[in-house]
PDB file of N, CA and C in Angstrom:
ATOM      1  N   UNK A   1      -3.599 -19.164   2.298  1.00  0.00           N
ATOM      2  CA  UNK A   1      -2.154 -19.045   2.322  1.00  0.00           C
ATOM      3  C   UNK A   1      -1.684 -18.289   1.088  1.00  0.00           C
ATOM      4  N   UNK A   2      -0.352 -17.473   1.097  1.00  0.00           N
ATOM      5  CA  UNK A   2      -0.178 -16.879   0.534  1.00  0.00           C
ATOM      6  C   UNK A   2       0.865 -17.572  -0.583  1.00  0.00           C
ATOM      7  N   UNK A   3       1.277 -17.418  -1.968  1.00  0.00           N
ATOM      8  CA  UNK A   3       2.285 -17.703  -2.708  1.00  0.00           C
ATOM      9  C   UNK A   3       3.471 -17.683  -1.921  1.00  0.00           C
ATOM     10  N   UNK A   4       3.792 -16.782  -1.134  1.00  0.00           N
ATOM     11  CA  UNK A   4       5.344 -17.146  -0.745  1.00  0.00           C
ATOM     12  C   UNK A   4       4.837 -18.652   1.102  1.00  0.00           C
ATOM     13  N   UNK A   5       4.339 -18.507   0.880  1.00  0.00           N
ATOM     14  CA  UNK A   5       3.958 -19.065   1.943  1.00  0.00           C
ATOM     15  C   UNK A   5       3.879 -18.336   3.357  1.00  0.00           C
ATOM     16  N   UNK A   6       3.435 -17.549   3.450  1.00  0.00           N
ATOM     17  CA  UNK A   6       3.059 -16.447   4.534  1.00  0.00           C
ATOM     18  C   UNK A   6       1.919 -16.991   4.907  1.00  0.00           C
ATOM     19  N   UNK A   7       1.144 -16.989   6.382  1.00  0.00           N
ATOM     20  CA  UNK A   7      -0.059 -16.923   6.594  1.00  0.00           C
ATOM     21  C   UNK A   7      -0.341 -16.136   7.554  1.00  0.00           C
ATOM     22  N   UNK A   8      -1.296 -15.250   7.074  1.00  0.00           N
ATOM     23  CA  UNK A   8      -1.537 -14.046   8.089  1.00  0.00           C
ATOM     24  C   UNK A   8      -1.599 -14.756   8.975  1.00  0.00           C
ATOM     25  N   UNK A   9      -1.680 -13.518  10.427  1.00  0.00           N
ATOM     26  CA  UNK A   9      -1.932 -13.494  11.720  1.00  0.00           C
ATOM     27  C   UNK A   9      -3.544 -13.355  11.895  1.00  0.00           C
ATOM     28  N   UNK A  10      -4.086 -14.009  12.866  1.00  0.00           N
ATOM     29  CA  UNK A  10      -5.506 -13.465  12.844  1.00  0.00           C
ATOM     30  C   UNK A  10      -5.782 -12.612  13.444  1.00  0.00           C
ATOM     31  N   UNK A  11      -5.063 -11.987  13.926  1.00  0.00           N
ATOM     32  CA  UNK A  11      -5.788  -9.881  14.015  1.00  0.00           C
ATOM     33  C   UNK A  11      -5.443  -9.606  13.023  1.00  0.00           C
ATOM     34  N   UNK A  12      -4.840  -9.803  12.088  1.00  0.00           N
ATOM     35  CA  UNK A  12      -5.322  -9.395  10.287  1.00  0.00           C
ATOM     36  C   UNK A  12      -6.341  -9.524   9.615  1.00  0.00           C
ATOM     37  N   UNK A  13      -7.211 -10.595   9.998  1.00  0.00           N
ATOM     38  CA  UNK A  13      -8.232 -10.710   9.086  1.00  0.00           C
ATOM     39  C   UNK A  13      -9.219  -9.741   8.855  1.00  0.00           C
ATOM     40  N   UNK A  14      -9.417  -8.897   9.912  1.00  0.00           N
ATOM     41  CA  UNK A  14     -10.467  -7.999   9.148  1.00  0.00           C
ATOM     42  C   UNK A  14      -9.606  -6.643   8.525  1.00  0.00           C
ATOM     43  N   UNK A  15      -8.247  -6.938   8.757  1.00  0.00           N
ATOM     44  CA  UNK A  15      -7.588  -5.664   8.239  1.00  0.00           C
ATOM     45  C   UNK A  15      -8.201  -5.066   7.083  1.00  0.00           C
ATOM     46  N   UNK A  16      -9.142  -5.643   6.035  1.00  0.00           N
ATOM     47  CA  UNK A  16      -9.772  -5.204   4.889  1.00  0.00           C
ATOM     48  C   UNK A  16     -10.960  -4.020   5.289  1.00  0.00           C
ATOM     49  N   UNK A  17     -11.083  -4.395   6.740  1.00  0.00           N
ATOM     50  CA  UNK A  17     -12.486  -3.325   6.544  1.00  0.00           C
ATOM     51  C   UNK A  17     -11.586  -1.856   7.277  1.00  0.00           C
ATOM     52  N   UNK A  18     -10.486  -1.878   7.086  1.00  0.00           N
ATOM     53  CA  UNK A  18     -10.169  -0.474   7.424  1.00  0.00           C
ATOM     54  C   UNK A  18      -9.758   0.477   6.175  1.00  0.00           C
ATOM     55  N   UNK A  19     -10.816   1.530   6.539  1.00  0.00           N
ATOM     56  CA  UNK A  19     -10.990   2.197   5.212  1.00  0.00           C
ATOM     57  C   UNK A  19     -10.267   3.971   4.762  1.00  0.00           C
ATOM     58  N   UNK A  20      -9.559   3.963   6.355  1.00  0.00           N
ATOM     59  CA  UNK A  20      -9.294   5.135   6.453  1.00  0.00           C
ATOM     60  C   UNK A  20      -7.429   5.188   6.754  1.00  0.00           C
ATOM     61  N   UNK A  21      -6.685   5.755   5.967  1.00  0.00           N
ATOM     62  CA  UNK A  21      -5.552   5.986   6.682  1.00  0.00           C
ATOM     63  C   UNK A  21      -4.746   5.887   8.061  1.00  0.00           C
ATOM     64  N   UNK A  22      -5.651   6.458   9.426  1.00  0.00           N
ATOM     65  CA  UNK A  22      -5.731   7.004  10.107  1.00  0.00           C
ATOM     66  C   UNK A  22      -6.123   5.511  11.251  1.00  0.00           C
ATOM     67  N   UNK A  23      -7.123   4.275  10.924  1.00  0.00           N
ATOM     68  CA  UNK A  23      -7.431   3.504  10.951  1.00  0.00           C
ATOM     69  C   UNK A  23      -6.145   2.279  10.930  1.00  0.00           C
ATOM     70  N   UNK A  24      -5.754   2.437   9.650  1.00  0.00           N
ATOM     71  CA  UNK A  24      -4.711   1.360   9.085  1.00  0.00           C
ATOM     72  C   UNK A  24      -3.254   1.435  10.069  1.00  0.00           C
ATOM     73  N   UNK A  25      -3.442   3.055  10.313  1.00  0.00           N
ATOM     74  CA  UNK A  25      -2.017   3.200  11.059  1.00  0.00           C
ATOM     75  C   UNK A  25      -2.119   2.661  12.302  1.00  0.00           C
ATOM     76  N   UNK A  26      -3.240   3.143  12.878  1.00  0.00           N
ATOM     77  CA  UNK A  26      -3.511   2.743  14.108  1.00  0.00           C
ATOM     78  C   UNK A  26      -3.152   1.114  14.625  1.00  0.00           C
ATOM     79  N   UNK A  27      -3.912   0.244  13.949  1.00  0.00           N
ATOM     80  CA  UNK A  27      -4.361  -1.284  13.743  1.00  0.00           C
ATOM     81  C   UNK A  27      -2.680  -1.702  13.638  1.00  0.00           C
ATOM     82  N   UNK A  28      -1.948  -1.239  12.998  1.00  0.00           N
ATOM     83  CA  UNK A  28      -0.299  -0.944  12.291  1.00  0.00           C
ATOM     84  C   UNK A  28       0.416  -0.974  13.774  1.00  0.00           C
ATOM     85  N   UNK A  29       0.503   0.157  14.282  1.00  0.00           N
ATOM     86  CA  UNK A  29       1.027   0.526  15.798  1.00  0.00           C
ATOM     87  C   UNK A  29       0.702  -0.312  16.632  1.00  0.00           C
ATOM     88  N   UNK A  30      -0.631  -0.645  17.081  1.00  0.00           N
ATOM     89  CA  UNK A  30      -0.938  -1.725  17.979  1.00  0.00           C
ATOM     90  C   UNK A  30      -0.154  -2.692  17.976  1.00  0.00           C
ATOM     91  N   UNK A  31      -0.231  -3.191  16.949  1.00  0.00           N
ATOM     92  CA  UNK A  31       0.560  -4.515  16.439  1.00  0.00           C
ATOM     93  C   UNK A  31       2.038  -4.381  17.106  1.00  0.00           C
ATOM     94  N   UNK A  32       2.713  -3.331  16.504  1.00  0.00           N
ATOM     95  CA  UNK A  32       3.965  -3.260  16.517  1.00  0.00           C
ATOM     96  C   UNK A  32       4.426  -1.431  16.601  1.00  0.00           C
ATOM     97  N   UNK A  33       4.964  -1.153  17.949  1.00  0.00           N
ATOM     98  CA  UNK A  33       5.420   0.476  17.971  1.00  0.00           C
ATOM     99  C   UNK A  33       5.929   0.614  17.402  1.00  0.00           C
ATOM    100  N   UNK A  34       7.262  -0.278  16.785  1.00  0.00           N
ATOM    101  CA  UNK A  34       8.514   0.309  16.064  1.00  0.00           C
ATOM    102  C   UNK A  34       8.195   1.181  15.581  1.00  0.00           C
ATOM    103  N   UNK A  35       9.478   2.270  14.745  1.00  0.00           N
ATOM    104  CA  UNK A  35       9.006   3.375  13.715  1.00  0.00           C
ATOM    105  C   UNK A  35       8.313   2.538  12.227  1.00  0.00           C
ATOM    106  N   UNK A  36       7.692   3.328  11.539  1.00  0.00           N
ATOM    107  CA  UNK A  36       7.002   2.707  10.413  1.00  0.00           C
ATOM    108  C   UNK A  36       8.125   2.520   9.652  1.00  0.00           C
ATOM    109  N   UNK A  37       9.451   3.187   9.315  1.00  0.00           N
ATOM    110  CA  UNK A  37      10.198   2.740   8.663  1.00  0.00           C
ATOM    111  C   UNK A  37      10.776   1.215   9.310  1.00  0.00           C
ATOM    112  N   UNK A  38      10.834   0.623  10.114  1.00  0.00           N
ATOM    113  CA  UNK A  38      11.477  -0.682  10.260  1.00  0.00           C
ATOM    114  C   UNK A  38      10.258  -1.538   9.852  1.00  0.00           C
ATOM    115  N   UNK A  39      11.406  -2.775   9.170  1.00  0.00           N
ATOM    116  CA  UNK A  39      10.239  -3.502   9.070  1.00  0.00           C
ATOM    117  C   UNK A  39      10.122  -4.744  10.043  1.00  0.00           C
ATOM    118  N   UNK A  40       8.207  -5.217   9.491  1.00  0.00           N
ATOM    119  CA  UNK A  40       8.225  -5.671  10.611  1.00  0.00           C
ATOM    120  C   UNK A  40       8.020  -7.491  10.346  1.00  0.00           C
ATOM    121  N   UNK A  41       7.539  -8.227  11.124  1.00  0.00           N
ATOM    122  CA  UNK A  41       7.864  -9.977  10.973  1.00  0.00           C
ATOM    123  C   UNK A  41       6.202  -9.585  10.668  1.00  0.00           C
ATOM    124  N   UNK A  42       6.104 -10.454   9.462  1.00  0.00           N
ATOM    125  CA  UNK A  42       5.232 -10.864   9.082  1.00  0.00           C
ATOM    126  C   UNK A  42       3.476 -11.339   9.512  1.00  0.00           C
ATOM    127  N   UNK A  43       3.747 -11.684  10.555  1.00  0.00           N
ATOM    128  CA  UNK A  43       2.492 -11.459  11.981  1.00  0.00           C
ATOM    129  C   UNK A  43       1.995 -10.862  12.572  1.00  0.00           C
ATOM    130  N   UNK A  44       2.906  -9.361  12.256  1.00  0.00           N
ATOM    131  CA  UNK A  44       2.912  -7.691  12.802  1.00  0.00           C
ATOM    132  C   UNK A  44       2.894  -6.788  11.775  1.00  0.00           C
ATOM    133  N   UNK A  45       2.067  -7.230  10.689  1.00  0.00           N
ATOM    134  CA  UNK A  45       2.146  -6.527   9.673  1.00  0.00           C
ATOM    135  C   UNK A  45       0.381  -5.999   9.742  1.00  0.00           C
ATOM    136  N   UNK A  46       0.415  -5.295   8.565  1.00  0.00           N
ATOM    137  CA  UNK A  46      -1.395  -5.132   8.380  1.00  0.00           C
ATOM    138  C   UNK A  46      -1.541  -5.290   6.706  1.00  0.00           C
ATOM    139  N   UNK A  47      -2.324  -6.137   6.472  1.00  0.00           N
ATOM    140  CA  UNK A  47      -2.407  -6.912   5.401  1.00  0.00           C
ATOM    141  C   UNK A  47      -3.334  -5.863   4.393  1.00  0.00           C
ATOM    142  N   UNK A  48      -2.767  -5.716   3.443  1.00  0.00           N
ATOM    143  CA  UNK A  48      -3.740  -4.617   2.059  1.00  0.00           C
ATOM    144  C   UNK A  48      -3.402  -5.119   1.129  1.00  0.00           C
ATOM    145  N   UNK A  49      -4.423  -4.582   0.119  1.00  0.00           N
ATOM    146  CA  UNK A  49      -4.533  -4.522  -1.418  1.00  0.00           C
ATOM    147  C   UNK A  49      -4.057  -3.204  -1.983  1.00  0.00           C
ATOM    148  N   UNK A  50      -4.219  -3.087  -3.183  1.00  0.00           N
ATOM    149  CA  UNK A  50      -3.805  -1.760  -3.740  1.00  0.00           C
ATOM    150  C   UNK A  50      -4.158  -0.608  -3.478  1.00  0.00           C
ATOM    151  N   UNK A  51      -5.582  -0.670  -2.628  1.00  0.00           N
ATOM    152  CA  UNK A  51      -5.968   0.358  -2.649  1.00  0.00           C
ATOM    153  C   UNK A  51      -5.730   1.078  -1.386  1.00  0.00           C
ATOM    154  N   UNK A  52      -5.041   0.213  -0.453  1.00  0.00           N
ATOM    155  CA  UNK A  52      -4.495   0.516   0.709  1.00  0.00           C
ATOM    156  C   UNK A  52      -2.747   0.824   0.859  1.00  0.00           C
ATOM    157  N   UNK A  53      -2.123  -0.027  -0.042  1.00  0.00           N
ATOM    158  CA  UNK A  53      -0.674   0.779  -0.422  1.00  0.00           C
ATOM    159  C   UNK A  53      -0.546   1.786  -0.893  1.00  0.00           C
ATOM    160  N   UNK A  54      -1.372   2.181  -2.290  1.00  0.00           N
ATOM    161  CA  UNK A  54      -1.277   3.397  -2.747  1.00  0.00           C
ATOM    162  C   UNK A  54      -1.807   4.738  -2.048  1.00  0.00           C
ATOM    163  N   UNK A  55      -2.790   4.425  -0.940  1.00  0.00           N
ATOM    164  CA  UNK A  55      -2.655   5.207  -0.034  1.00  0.00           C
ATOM    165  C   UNK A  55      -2.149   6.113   1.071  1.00  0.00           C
ATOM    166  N   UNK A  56      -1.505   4.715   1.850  1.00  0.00           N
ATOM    167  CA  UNK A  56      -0.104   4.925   1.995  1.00  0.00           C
ATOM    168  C   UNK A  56       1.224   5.940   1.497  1.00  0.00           C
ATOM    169  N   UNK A  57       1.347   5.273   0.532  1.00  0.00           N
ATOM    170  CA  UNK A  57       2.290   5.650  -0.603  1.00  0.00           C
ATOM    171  C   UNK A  57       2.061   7.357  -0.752  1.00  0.00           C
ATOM    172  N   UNK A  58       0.649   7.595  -1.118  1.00  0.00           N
ATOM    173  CA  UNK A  58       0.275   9.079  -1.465  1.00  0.00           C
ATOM    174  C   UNK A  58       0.276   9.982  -0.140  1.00  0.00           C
ATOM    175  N   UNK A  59       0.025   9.760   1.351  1.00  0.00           N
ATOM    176  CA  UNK A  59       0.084  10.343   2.325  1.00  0.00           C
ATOM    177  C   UNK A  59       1.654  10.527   2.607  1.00  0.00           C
ATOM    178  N   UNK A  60       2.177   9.487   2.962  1.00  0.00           N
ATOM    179  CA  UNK A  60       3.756   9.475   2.716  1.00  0.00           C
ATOM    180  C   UNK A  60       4.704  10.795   1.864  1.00  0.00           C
ATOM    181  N   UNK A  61       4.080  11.005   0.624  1.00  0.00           N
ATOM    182  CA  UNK A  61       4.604  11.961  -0.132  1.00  0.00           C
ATOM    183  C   UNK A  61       4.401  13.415   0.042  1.00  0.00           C
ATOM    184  N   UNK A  62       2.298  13.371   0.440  1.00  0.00           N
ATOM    185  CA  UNK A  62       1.810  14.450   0.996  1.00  0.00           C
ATOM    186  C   UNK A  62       2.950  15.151   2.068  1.00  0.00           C
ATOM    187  N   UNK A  63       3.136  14.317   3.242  1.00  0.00           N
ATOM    188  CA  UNK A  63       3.703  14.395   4.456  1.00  0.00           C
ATOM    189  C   UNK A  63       5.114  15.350   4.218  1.00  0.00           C
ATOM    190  N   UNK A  64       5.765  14.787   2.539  1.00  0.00           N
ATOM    191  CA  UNK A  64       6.743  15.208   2.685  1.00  0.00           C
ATOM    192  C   UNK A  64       6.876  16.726   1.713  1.00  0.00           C
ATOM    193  N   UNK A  65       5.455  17.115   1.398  1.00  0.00           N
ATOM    194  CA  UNK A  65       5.370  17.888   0.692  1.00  0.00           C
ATOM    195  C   UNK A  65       5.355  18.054  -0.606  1.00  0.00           C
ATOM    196  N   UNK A  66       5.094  16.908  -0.943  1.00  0.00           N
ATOM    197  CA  UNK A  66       5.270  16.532  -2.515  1.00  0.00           C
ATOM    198  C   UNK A  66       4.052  16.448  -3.179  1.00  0.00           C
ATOM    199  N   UNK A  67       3.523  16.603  -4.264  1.00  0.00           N
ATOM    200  CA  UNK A  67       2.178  16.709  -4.746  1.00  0.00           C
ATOM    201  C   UNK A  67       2.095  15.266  -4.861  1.00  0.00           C
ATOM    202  N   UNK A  68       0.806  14.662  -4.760  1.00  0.00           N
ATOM    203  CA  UNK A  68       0.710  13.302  -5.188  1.00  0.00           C
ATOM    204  C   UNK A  68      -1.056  13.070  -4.840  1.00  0.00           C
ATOM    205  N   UNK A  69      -1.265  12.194  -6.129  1.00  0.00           N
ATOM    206  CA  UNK A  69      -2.624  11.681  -6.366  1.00  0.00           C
ATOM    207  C   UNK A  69      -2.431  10.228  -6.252  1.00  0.00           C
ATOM    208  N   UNK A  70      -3.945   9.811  -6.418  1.00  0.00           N
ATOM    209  CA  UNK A  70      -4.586   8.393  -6.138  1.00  0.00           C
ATOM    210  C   UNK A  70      -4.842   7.970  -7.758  1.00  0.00           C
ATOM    211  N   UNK A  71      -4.528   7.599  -8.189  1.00  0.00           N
ATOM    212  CA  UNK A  71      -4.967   7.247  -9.835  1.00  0.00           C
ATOM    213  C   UNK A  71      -5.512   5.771  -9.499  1.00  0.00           C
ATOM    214  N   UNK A  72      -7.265   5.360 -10.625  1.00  0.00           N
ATOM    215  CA  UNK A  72      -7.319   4.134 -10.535  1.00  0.00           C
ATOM    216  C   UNK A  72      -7.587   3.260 -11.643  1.00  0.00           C
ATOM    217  N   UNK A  73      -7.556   2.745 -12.463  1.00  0.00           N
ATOM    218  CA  UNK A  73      -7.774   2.118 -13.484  1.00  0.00           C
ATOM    219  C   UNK A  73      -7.273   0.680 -13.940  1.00  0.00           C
ATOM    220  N   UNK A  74      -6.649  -0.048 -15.231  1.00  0.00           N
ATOM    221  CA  UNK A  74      -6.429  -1.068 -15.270  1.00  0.00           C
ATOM    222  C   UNK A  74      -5.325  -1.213 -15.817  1.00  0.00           C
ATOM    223  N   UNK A  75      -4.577  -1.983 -15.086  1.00  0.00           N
ATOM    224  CA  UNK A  75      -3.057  -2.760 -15.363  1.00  0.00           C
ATOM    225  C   UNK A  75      -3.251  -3.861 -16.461  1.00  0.00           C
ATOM    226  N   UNK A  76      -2.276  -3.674 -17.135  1.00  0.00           N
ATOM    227  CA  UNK A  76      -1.774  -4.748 -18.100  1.00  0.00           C
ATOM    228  C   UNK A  76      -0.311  -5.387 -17.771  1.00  0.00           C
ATOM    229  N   UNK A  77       0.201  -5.416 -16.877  1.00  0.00           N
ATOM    230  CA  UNK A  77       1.136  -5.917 -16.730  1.00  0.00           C
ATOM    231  C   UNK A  77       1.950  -6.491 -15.338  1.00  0.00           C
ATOM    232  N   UNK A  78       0.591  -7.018 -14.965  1.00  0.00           N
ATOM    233  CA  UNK A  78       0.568  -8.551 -14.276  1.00  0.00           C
ATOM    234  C   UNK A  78       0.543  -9.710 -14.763  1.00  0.00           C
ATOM    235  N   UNK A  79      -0.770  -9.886 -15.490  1.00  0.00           N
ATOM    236  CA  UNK A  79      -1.271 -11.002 -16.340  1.00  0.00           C
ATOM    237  C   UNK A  79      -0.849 -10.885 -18.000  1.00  0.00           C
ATOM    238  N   UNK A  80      -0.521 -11.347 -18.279  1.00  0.00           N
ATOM    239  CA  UNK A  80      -0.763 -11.601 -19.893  1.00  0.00           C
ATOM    240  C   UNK A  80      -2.017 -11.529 -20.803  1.00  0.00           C
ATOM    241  N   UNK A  81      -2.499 -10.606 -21.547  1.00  0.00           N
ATOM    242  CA  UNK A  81      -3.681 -10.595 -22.391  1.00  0.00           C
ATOM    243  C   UNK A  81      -4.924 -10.029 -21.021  1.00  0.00           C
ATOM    244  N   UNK A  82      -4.220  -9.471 -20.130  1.00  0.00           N
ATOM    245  CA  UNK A  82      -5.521  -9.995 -18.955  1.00  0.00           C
ATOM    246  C   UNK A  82      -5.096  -7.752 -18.239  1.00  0.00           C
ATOM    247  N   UNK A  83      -6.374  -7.373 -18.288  1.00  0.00           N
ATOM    248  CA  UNK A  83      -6.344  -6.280 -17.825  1.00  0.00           C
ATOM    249  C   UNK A  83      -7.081  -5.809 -16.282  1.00  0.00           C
ATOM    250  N   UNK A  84      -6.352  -5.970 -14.881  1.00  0.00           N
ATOM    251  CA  UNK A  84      -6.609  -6.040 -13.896  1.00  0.00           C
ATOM    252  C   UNK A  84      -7.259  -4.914 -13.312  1.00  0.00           C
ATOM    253  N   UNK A  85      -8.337  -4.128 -12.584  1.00  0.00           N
ATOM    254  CA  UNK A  85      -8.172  -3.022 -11.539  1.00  0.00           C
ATOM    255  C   UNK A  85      -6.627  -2.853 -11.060  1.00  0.00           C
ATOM    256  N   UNK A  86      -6.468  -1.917 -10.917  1.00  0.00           N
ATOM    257  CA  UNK A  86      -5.528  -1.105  -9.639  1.00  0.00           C
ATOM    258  C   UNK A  86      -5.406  -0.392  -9.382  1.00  0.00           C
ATOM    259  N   UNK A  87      -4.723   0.050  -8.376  1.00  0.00           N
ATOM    260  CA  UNK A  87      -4.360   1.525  -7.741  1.00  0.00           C
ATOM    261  C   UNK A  87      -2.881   1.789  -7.478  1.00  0.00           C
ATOM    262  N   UNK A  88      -2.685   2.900  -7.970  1.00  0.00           N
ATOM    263  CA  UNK A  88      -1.730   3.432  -8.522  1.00  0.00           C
ATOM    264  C   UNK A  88      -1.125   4.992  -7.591  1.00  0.00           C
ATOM    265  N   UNK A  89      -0.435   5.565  -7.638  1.00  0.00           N
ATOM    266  CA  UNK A  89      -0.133   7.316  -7.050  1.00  0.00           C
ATOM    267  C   UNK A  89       0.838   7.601  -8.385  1.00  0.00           C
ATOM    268  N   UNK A  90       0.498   8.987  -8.518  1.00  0.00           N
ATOM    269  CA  UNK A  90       1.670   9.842  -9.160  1.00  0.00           C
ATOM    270  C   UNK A  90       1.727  10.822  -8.486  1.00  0.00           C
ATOM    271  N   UNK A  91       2.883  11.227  -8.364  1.00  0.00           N
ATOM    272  CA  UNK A  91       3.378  12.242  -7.983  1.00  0.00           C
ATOM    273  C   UNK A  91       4.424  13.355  -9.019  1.00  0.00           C
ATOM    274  N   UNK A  92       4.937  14.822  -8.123  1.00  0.00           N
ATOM    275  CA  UNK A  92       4.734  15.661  -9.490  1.00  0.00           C
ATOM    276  C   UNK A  92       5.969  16.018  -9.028  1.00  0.00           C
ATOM    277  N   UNK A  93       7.292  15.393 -10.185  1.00  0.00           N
ATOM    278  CA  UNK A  93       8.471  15.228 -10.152  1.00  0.00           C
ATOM    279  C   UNK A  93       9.021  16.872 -10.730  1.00  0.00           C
ATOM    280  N   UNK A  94      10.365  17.059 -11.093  1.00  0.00           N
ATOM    281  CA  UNK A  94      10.731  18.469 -10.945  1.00  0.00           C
ATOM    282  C   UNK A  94      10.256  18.765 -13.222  1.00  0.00           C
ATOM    283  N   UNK A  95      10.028  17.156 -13.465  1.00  0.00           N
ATOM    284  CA  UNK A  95      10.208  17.143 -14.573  1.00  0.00           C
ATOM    285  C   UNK A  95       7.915  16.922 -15.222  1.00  0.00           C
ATOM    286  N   UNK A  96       7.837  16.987 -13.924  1.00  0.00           N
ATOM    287  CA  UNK A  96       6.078  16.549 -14.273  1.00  0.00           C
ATOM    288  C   UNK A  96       5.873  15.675 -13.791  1.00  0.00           C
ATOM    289  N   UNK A  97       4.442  14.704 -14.044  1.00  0.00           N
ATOM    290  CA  UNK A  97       3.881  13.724 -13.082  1.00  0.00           C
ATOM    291  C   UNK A  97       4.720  12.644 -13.349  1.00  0.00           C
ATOM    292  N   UNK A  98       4.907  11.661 -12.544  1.00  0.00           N
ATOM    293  CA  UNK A  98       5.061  10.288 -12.249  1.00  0.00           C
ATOM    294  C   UNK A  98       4.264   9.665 -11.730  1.00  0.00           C
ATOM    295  N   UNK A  99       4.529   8.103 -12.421  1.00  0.00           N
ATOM    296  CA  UNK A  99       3.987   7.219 -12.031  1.00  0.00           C
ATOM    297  C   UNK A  99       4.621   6.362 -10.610  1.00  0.00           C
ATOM    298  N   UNK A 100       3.548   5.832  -9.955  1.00  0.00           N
ATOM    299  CA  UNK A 100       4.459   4.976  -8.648  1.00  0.00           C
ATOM    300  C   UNK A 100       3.318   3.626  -8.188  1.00  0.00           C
ATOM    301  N   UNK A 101       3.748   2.468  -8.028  1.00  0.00           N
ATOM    302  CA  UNK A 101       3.177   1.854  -8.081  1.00  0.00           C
ATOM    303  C   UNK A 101       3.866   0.860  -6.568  1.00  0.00           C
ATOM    304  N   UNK A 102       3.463   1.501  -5.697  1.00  0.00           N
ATOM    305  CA  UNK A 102       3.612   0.453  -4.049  1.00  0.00           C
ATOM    306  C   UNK A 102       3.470  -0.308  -4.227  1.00  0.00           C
ATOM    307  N   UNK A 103       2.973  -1.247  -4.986  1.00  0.00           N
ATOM    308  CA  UNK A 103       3.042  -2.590  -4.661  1.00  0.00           C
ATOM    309  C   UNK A 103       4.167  -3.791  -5.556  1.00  0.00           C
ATOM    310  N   UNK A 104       5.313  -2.546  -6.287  1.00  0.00           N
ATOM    311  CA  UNK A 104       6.301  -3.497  -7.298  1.00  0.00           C
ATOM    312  C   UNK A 104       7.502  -3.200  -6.461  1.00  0.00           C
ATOM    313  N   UNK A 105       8.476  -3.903  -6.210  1.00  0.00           N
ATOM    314  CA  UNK A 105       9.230  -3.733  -6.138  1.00  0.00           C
ATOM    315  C   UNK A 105      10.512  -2.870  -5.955  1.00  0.00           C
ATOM    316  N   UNK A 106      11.468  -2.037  -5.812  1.00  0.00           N
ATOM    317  CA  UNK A 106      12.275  -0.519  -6.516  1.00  0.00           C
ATOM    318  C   UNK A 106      13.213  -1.237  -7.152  1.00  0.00           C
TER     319      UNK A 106
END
């Protein structure tokens, strides 16, 4: 179970072994046609880690013509004193790269 109290659906559970964009969307649609911009109930979702948002995130930008990379390294500012993996995108603003991080908040 999750902190907010969510519990996946079980056609989520292997959502981890999808490794490809193309894959994720698919598994995504099945679930639920809507457009990808609506969102969806929690049972009709497809469950990722960072390395699957920031993917996301970076095709998304591709799509719209925007330069954007996969950056991966370690966060300090989840944990306290505590330096995590993650995955990250920047993209290349009118002013130079940015940082973007799918999985915080806007």
């Amino acid at each position: 179970m999750d902190p907010l109290g969510i519990v996946p659906a079980a056609a989520s559970a292997d959502d981890v072994e999808s490794r490809t964009l193309a894959h994720m969307l698919d598994r995504l649609v099945a679930r639920d046609p809507a457009p990808l911009d609506i969102a969806r109930p929690p049972d009709r979702r497809f469950i990722g880690i960072c390395p699957d948002h920031t993917l996301l995130a970076c095709a998304a930008l591709r799509h719209h013509r925007v330069p954007a990379r996969l950056r991966v390294g370690f966060a300090a500012y989840f944990t306290p004193d505590c330096l995590e993996d993650h995955w990250v995108c920047e993209y290349r603003a009118a002013d130079g790269w940015r940082l973007l991080d799918p999985e915080l908040g806007p």
